[in-house]
PDB file of N, CA and C in Angstrom:
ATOM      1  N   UNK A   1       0.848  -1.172   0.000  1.00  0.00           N
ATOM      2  CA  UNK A   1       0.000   0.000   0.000  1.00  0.00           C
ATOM      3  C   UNK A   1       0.893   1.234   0.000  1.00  0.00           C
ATOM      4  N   UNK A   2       0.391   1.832  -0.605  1.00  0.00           N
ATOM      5  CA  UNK A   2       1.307   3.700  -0.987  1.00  0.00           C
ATOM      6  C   UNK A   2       0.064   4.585  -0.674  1.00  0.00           C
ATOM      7  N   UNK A   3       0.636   5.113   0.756  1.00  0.00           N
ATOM      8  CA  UNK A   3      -0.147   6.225   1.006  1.00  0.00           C
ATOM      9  C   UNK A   3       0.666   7.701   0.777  1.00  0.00           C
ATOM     10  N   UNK A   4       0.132   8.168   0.184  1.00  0.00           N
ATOM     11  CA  UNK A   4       0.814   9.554  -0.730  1.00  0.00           C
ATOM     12  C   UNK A   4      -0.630  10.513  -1.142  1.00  0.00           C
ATOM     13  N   UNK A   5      -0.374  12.045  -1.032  1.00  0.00           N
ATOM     14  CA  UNK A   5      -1.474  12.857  -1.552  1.00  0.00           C
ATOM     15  C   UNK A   5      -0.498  13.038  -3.216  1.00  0.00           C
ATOM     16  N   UNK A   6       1.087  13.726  -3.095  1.00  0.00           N
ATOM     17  CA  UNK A   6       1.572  14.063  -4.093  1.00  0.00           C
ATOM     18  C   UNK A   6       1.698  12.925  -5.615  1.00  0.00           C
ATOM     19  N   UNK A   7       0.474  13.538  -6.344  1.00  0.00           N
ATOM     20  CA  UNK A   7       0.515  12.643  -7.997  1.00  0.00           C
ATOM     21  C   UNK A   7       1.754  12.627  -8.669  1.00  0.00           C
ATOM     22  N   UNK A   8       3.021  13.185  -8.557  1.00  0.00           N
ATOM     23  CA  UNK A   8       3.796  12.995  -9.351  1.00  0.00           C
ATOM     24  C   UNK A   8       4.622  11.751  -8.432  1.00  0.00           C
ATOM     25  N   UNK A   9       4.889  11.887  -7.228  1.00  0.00           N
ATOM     26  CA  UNK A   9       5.045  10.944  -6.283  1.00  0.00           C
ATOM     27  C   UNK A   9       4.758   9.714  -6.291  1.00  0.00           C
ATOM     28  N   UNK A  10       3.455   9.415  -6.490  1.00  0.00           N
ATOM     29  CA  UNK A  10       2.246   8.454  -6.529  1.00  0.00           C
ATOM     30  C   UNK A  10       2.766   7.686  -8.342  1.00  0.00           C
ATOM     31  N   UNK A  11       2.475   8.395  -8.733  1.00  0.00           N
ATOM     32  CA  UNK A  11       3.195   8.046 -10.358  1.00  0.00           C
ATOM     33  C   UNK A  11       4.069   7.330 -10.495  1.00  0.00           C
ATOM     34  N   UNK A  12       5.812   8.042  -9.874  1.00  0.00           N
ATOM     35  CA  UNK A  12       6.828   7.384  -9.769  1.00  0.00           C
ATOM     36  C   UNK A  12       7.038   6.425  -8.979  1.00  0.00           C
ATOM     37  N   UNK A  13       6.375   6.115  -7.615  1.00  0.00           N
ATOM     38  CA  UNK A  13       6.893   5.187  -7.134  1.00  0.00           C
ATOM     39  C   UNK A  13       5.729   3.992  -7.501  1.00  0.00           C
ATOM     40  N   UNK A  14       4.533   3.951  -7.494  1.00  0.00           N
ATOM     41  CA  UNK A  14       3.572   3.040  -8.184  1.00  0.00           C
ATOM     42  C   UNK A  14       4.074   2.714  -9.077  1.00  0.00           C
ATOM     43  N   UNK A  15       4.751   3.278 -10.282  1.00  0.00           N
ATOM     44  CA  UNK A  15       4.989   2.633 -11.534  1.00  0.00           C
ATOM     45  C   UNK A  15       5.830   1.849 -11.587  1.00  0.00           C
ATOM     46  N   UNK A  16       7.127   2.174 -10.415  1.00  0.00           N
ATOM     47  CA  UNK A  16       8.553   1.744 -10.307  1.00  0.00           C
ATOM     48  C   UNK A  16       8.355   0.359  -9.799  1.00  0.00           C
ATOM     49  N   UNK A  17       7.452   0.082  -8.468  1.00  0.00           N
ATOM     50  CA  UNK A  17       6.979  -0.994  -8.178  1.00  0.00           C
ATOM     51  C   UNK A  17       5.972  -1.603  -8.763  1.00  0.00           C
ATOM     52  N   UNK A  18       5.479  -0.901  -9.384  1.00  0.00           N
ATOM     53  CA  UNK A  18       4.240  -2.339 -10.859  1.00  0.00           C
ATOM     54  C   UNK A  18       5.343  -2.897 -11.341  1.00  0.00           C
ATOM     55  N   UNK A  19       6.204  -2.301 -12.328  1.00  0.00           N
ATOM     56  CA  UNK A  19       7.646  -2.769 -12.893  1.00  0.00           C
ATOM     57  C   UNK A  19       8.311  -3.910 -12.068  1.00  0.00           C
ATOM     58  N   UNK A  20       8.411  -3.659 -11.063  1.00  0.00           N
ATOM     59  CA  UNK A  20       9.215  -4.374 -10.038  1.00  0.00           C
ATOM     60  C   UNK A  20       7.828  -5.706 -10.264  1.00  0.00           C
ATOM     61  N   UNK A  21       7.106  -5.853  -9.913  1.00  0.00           N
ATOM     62  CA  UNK A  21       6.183  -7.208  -9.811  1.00  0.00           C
ATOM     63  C   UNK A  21       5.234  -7.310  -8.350  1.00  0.00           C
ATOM     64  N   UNK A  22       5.145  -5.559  -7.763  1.00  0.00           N
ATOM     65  CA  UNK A  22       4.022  -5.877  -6.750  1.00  0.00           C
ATOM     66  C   UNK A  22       3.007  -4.981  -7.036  1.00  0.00           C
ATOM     67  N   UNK A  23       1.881  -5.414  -6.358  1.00  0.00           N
ATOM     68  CA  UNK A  23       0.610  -4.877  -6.402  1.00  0.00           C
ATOM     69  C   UNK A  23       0.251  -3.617  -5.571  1.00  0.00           C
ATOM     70  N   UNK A  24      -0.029  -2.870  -6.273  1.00  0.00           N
ATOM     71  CA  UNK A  24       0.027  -1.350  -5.026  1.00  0.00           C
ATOM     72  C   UNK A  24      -1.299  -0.534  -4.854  1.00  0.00           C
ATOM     73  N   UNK A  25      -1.688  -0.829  -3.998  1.00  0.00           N
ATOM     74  CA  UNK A  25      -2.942   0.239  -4.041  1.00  0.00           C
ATOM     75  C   UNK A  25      -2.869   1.444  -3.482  1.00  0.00           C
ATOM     76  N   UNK A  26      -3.290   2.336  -3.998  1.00  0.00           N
ATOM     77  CA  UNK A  26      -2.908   3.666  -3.565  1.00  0.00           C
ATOM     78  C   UNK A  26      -3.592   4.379  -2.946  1.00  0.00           C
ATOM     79  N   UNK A  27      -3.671   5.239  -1.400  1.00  0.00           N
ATOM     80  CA  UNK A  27      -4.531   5.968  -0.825  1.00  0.00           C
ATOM     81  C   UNK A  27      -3.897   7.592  -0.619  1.00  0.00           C
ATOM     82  N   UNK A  28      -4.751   8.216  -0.640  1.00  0.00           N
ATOM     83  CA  UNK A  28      -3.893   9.914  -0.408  1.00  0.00           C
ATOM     84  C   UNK A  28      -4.332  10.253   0.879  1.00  0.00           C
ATOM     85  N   UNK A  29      -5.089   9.700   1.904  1.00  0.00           N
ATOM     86  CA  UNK A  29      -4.854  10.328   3.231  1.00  0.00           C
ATOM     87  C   UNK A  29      -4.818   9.473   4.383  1.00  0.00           C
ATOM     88  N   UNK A  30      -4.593   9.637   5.757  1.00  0.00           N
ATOM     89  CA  UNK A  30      -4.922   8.796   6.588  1.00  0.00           C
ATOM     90  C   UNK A  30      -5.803   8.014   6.761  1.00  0.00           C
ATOM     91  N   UNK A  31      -7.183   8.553   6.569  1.00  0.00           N
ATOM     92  CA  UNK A  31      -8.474   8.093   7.199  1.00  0.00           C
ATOM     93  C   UNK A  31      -8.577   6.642   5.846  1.00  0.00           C
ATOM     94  N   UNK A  32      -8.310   7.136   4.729  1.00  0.00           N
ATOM     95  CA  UNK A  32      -8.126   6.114   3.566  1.00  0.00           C
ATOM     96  C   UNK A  32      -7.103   4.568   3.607  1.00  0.00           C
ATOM     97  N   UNK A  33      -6.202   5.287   4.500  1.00  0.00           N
ATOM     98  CA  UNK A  33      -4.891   4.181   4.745  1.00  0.00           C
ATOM     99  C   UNK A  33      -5.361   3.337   5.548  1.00  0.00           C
ATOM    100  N   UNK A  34      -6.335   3.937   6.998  1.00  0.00           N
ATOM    101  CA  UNK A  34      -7.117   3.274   8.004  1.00  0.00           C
ATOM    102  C   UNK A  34      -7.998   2.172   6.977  1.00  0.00           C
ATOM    103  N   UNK A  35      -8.903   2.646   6.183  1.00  0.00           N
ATOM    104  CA  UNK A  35      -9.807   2.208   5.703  1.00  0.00           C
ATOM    105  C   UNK A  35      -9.641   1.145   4.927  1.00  0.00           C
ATOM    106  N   UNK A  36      -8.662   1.380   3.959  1.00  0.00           N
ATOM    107  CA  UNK A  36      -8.193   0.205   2.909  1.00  0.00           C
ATOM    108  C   UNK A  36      -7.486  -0.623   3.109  1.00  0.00           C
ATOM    109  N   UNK A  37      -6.759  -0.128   4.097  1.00  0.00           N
ATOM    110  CA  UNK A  37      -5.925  -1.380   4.629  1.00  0.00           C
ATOM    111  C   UNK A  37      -6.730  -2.311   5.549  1.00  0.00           C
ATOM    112  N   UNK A  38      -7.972  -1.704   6.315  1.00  0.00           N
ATOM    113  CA  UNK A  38      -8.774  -3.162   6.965  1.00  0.00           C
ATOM    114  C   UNK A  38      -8.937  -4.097   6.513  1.00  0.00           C
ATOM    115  N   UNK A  39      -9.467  -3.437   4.724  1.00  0.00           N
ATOM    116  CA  UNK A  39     -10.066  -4.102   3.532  1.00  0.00           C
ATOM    117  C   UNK A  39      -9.158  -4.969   2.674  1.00  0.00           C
ATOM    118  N   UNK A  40      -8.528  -4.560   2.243  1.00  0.00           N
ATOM    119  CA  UNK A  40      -6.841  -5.046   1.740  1.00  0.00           C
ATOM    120  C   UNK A  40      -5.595  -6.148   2.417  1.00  0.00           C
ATOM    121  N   UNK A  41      -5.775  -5.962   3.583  1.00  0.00           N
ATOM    122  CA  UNK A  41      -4.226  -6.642   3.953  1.00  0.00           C
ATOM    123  C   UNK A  41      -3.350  -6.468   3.942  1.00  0.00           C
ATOM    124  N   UNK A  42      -2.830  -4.957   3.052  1.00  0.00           N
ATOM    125  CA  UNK A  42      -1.612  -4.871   3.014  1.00  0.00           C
ATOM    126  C   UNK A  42      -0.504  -5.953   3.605  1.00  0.00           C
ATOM    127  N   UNK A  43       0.837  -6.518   2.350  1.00  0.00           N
ATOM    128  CA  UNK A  43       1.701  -6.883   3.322  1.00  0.00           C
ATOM    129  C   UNK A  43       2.776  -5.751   3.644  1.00  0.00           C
ATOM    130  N   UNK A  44       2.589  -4.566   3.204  1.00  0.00           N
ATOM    131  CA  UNK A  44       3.357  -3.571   3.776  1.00  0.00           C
ATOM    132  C   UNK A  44       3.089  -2.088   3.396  1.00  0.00           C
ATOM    133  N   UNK A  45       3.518  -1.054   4.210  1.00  0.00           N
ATOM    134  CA  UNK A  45       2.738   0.091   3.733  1.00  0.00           C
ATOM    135  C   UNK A  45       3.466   1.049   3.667  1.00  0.00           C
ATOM    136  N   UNK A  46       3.878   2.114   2.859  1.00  0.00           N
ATOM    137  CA  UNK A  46       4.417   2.856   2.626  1.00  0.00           C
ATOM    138  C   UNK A  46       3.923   4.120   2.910  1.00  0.00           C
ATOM    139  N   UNK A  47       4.387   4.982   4.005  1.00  0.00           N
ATOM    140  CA  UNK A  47       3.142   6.101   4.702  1.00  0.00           C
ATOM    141  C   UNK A  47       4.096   7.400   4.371  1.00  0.00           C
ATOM    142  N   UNK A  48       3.420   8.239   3.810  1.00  0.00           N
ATOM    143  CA  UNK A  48       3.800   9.644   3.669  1.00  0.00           C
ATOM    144  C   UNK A  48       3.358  10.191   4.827  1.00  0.00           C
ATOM    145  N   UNK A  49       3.973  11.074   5.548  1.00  0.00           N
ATOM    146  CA  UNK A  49       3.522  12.088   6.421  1.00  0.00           C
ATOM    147  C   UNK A  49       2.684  12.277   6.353  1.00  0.00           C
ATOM    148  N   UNK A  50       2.699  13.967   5.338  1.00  0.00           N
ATOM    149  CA  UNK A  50       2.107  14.745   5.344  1.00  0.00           C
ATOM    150  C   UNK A  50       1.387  14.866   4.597  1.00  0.00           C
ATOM    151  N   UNK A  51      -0.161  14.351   4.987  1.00  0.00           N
ATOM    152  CA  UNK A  51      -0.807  13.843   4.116  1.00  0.00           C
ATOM    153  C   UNK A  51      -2.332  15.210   4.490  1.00  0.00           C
ATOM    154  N   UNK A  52      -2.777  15.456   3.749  1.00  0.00           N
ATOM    155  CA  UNK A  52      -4.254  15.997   4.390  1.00  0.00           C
ATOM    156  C   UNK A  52      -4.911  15.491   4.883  1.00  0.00           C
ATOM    157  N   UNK A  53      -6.033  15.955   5.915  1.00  0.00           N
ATOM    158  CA  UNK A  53      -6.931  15.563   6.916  1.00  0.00           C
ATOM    159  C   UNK A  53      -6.394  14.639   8.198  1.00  0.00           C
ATOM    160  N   UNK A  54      -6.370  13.291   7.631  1.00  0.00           N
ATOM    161  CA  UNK A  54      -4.918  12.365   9.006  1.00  0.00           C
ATOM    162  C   UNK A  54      -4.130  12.566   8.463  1.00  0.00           C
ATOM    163  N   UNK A  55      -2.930  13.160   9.403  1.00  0.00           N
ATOM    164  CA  UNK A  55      -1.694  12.556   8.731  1.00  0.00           C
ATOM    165  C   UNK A  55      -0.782  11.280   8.827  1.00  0.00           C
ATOM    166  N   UNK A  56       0.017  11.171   8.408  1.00  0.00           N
ATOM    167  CA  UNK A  56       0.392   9.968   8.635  1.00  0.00           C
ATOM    168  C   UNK A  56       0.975   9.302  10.332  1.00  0.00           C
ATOM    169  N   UNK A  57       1.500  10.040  10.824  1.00  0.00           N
ATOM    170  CA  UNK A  57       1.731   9.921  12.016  1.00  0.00           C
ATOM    171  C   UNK A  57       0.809   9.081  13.062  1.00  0.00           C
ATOM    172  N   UNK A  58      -0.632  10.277  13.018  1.00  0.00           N
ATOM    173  CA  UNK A  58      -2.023   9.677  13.440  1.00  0.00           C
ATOM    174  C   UNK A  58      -2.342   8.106  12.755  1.00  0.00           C
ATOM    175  N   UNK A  59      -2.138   8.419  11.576  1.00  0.00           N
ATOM    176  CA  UNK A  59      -2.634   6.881  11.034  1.00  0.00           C
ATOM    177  C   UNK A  59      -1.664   5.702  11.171  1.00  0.00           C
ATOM    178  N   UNK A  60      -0.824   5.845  11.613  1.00  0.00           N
ATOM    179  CA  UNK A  60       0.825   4.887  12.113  1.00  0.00           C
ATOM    180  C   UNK A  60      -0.163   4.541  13.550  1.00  0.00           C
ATOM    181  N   UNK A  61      -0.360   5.028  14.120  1.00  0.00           N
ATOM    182  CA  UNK A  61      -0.563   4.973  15.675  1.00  0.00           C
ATOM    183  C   UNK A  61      -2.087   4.418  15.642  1.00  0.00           C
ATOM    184  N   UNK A  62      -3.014   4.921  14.723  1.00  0.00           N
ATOM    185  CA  UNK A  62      -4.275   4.137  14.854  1.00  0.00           C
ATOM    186  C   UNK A  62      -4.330   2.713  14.417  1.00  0.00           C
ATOM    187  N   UNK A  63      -3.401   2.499  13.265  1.00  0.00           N
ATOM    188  CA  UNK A  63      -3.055   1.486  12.406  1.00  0.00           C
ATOM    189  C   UNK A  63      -2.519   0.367  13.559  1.00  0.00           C
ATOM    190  N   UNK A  64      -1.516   0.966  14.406  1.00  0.00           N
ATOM    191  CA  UNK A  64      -0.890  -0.118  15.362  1.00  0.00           C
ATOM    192  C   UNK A  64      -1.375  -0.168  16.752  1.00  0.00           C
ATOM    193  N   UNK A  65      -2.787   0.136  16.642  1.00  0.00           N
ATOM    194  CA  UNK A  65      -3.742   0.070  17.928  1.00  0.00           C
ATOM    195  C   UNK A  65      -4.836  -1.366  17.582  1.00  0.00           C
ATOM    196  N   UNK A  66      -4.596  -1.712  16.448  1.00  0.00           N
ATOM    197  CA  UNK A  66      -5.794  -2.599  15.746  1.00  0.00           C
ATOM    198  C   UNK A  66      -4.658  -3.845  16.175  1.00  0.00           C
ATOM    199  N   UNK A  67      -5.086  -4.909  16.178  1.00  0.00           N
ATOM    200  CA  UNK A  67      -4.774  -6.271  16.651  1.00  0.00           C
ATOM    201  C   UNK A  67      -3.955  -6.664  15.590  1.00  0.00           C
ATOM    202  N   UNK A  68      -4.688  -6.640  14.178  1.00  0.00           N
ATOM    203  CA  UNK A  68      -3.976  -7.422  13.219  1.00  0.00           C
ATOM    204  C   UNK A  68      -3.001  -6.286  12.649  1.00  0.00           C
ATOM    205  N   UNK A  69      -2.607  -5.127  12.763  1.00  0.00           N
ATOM    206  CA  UNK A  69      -1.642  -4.688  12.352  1.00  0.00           C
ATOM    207  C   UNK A  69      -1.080  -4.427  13.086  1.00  0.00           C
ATOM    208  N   UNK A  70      -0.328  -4.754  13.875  1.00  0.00           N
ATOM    209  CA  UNK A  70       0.444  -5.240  15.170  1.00  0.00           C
ATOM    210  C   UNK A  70       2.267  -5.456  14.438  1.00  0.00           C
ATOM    211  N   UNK A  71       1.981  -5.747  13.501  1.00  0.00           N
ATOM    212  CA  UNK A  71       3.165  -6.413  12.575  1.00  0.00           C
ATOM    213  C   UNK A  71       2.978  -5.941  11.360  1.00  0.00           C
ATOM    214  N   UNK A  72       2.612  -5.259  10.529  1.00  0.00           N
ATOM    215  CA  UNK A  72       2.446  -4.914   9.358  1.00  0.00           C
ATOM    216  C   UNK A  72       3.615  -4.375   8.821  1.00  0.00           C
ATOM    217  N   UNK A  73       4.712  -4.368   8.429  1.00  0.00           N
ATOM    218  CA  UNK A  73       5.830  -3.528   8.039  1.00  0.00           C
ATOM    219  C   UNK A  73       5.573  -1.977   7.704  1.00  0.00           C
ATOM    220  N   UNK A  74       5.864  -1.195   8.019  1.00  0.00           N
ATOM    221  CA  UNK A  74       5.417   0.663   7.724  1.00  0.00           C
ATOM    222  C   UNK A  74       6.362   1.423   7.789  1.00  0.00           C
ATOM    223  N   UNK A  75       6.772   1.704   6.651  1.00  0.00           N
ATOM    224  CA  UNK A  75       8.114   2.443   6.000  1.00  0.00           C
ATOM    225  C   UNK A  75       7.788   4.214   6.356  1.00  0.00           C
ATOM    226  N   UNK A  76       7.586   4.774   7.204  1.00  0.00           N
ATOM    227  CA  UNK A  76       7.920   6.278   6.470  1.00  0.00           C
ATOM    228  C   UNK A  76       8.289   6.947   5.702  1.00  0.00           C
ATOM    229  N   UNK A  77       7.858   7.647   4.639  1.00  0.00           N
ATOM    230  CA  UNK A  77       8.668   8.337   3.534  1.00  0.00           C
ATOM    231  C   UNK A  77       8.651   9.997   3.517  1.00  0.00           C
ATOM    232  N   UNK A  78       8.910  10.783   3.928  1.00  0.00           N
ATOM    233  CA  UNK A  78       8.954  11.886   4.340  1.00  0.00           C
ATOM    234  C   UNK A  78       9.834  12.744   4.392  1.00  0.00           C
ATOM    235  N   UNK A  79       9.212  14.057   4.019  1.00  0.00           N
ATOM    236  CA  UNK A  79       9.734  15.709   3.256  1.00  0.00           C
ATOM    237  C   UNK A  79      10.353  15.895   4.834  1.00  0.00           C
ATOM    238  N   UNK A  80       9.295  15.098   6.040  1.00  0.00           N
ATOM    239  CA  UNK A  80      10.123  15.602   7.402  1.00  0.00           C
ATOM    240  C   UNK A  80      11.535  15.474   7.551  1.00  0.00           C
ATOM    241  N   UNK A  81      12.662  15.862   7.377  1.00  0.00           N
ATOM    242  CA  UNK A  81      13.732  15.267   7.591  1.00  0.00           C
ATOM    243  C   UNK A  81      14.916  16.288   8.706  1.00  0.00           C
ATOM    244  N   UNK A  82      14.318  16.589   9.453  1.00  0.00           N
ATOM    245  CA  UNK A  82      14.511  17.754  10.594  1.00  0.00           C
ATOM    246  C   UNK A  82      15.399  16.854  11.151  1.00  0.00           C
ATOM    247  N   UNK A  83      15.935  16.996  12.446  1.00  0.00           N
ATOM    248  CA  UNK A  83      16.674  16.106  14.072  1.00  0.00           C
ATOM    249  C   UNK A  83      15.495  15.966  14.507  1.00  0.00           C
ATOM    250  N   UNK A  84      15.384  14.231  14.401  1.00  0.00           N
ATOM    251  CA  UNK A  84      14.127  14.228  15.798  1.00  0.00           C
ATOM    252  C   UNK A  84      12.993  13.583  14.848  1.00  0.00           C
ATOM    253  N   UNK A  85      13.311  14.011  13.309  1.00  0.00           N
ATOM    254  CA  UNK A  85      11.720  13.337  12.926  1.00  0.00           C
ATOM    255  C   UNK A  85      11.423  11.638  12.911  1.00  0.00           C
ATOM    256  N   UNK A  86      12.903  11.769  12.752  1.00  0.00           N
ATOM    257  CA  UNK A  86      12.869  10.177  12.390  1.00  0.00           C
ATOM    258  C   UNK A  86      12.437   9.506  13.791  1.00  0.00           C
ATOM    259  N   UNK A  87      12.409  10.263  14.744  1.00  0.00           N
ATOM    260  CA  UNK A  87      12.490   9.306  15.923  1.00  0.00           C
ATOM    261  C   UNK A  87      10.549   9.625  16.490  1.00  0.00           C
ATOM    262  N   UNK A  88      10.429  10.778  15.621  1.00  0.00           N
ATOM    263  CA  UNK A  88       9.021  10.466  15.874  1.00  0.00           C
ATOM    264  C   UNK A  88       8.328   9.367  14.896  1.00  0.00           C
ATOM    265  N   UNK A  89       8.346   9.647  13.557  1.00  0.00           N
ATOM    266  CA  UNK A  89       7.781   8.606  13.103  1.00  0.00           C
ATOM    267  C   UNK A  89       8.075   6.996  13.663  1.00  0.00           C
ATOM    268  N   UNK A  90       9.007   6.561  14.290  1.00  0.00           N
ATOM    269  CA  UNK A  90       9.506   5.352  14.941  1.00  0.00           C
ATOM    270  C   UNK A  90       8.199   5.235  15.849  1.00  0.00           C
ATOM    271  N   UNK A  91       8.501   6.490  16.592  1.00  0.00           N
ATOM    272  CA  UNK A  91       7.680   6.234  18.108  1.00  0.00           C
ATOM    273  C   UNK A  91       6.087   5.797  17.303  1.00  0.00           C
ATOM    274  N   UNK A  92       5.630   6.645  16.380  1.00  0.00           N
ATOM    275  CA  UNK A  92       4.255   6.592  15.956  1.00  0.00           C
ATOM    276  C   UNK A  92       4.095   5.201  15.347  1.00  0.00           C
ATOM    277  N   UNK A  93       5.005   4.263  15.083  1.00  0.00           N
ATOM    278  CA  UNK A  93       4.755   2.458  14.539  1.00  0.00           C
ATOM    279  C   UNK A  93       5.245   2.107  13.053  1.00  0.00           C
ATOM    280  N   UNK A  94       6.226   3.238  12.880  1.00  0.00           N
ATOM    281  CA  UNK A  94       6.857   3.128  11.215  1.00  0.00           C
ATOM    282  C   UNK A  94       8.308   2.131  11.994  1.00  0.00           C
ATOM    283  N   UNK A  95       8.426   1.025  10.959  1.00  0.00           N
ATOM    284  CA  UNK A  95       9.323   0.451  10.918  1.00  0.00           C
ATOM    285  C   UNK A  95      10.835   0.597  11.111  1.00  0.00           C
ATOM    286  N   UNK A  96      10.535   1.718   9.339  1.00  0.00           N
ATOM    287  CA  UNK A  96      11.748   2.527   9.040  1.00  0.00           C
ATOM    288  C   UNK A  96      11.658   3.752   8.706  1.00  0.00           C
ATOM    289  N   UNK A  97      12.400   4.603   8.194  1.00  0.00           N
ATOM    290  CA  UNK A  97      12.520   6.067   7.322  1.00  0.00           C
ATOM    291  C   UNK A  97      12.967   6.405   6.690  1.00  0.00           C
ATOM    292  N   UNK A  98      12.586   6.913   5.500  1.00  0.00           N
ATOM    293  CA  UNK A  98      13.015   7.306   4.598  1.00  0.00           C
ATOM    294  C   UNK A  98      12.877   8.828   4.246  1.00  0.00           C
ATOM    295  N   UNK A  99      13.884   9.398   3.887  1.00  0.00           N
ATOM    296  CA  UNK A  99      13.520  11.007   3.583  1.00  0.00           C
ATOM    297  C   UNK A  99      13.229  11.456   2.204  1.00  0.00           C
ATOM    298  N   UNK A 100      11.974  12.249   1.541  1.00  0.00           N
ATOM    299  CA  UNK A 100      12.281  12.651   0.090  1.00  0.00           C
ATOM    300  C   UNK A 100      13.447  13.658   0.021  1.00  0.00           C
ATOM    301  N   UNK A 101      13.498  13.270  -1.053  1.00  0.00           N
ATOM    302  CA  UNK A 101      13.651  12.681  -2.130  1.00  0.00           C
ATOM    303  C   UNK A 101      14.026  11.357  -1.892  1.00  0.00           C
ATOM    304  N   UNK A 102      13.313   9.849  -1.792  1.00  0.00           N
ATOM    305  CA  UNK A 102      13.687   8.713  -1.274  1.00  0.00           C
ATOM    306  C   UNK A 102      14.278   7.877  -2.422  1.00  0.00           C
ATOM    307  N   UNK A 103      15.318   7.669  -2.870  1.00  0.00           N
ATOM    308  CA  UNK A 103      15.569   6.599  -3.959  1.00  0.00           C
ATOM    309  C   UNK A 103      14.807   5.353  -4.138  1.00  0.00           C
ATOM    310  N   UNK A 104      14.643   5.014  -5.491  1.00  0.00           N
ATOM    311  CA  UNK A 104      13.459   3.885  -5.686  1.00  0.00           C
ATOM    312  C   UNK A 104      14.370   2.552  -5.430  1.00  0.00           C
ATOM    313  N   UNK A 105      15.247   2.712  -5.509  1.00  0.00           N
ATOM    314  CA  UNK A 105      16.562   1.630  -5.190  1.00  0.00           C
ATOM    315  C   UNK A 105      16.266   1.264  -3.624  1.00  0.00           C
ATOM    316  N   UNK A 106      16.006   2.301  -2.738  1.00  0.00           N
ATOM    317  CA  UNK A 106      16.375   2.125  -1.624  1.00  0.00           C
ATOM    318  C   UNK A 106      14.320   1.626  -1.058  1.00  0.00           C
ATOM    319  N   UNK A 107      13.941   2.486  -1.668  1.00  0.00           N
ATOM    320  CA  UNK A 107      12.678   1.420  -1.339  1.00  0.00           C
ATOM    321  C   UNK A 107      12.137   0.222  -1.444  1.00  0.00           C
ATOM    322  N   UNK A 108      12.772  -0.298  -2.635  1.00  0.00           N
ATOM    323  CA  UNK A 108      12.882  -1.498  -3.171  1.00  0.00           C
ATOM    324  C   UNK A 108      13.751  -2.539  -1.850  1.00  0.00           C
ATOM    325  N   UNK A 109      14.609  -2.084  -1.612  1.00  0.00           N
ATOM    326  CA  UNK A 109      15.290  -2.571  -0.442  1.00  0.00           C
ATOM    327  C   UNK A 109      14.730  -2.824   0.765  1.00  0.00           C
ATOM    328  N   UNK A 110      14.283  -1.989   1.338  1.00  0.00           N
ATOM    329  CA  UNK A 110      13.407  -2.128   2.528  1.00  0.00           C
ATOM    330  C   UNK A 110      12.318  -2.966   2.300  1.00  0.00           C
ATOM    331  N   UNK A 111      11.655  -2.566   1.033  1.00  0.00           N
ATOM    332  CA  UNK A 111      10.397  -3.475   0.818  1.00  0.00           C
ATOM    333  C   UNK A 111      10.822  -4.755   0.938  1.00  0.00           C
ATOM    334  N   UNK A 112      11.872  -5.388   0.501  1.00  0.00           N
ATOM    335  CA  UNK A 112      12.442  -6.850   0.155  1.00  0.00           C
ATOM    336  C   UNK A 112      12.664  -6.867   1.834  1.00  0.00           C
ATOM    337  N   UNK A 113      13.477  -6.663   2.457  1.00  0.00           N
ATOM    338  CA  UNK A 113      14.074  -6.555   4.049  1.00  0.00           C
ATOM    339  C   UNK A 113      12.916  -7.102   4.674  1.00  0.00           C
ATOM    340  N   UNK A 114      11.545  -6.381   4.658  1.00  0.00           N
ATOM    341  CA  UNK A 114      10.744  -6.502   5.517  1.00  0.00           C
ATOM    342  C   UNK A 114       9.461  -7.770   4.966  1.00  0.00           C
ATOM    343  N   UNK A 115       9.606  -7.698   3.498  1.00  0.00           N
ATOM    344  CA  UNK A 115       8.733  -9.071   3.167  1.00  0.00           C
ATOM    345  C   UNK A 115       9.476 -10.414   3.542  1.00  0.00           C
ATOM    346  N   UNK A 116      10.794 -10.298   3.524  1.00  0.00           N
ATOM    347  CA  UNK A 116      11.813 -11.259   3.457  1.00  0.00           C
ATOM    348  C   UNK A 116      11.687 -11.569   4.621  1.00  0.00           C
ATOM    349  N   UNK A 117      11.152 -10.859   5.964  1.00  0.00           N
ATOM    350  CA  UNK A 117      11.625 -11.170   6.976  1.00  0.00           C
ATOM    351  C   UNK A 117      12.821 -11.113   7.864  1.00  0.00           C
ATOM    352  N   UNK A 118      13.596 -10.089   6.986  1.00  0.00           N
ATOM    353  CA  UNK A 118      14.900  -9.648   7.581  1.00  0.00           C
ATOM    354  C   UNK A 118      14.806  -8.443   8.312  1.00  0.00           C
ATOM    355  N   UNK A 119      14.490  -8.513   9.110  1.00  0.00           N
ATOM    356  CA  UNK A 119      14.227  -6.961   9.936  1.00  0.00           C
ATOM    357  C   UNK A 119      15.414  -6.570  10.675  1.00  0.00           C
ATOM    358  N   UNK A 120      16.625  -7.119  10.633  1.00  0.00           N
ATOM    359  CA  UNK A 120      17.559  -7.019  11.493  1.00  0.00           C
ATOM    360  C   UNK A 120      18.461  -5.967  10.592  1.00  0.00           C
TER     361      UNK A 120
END
């Protein structure tokens, strides 16, 4: 799952991973990420911040209040890249972090890490 509001964003990394051989469904806000992912299963989710209405943060933390996403892998990808952000998105139930401009190389990586079961 690719939660993203930005379409040129949404474009490049959806396309990069259709290419690659996974299935991506795409949501642009929190309350959507909540929603589709009940519906969906995601095996992993790719959360933009700063998203309108929830942001991602909120939806990290509602997401890992639910039973079955307890374990879901949840990458951060985020314009936040201050001292300190990374350690909030952690606290809020993101896996990992990534800052934009995020290389598609390096998402690809994590994605594999965390389907693979290599979390170490």
């Amino acid at each position: 799952m690719l939660a993203e509001n930005n379409e040129a964003n949404i474009s490049t990394i959806s396309n990069y991973l259709q290419i690659k051989g996974y299935q991506v469904v795409v949501v642009r806000n929190g309350v959507e990420v909540i929603e589709q992912a009940q519906q969906t299963k995601p095996a992993i989710i790719l959360m933009d911040i700063q998203m309108p209405g929830m942001d991602g943060l909120s939806a990290m933390r509602h997401l890992r209040a639910l039973d079955n996403f307890s374990d879901v892998p949840i990458i951060a990808i985020t314009a936040l890249a201050m001292p300190g952000d990374r350690e909030k998105c952690i606290e809020a139930g993101a896996n990992d972090y990534l800052s934009k401009p995020a290389s598609l190389k390096k998402i690809i990586q994590l994605i594999e890490k965390y389907l693979d079961g290599n979390t170490s």
